[in-house]
Protein backbone atom coordinates (compact mmCIF):
# COMPACT_ATOMS: atom_id res chain seq x y z
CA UNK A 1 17.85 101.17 94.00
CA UNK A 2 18.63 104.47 94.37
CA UNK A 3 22.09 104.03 95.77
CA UNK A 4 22.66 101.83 92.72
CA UNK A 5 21.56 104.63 90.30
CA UNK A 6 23.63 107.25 92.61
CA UNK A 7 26.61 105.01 91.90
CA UNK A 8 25.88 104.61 88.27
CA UNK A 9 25.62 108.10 87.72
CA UNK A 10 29.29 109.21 89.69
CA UNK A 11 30.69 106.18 87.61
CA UNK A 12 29.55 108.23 84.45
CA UNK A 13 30.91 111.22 85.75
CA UNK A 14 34.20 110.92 86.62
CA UNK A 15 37.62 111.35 84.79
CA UNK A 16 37.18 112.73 81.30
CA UNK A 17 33.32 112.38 81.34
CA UNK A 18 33.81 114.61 84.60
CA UNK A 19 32.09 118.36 83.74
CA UNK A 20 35.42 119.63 85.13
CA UNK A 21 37.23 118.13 82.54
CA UNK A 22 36.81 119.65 79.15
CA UNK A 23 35.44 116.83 77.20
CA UNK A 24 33.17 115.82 79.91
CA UNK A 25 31.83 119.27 79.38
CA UNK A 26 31.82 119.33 75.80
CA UNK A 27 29.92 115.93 76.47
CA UNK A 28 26.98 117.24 78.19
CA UNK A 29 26.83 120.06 75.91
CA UNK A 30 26.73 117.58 72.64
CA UNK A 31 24.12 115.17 74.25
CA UNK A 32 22.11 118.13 76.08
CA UNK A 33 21.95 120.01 72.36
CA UNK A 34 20.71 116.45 71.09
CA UNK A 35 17.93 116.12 73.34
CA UNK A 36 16.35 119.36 72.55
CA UNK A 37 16.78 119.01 69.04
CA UNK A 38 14.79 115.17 69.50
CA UNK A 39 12.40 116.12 72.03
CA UNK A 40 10.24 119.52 72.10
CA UNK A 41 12.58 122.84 72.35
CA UNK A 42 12.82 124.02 75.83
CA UNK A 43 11.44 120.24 77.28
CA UNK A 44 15.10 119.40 78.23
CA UNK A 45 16.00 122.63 79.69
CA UNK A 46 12.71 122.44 81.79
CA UNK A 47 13.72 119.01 82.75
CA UNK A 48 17.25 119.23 84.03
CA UNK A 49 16.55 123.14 85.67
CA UNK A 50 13.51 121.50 87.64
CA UNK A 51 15.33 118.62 88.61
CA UNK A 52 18.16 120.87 90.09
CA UNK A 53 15.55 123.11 91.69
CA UNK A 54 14.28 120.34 93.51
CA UNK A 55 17.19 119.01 94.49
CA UNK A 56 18.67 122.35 96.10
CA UNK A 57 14.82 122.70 97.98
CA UNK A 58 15.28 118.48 99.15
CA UNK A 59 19.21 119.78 99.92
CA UNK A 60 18.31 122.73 102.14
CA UNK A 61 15.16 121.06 104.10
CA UNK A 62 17.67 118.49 104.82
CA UNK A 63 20.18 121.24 106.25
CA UNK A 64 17.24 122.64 108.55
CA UNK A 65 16.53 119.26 110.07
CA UNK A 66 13.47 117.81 107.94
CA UNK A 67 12.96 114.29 109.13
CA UNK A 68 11.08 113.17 106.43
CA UNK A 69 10.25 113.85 102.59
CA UNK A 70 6.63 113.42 100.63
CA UNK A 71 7.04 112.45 96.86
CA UNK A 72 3.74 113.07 95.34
């Protein structure tokens, strides 16, 4: 499943829905903006920055030779 999602997700993100390209990025921004105005102000933020913190900590164990990975 998760090769399916990782798929999904670089399938979203390519071309001009790419961040590099300047609608892609305008893109994020409009549906990023949208979230926190729907959900609770600063919930989104929190979201995607622990999300990327996590993934640079999985990233970097991975780098030092970590065999194996706990989700709690």
């Amino acid at each position: 499943m998760g090769r399916l999602n990782h798929k999904m997700v670089q399938s979203l993100h390519t071309g001009v829905f790419s961040i590099q390209h300047t609608f892609g990025r305008n893109w994020l921004l409009l549906k990023t903006s949208l979230m926190q105005k729907i959900a609770l102000p600063g919930f989104y933020l929190h979201f995607a920055l622990r999300k990327r913190c996590i993934a640079d900590h999985v990233t970097t164990a991975l780098k030092e030779g970590t065999e194996q990975l706990i989700v709690i």
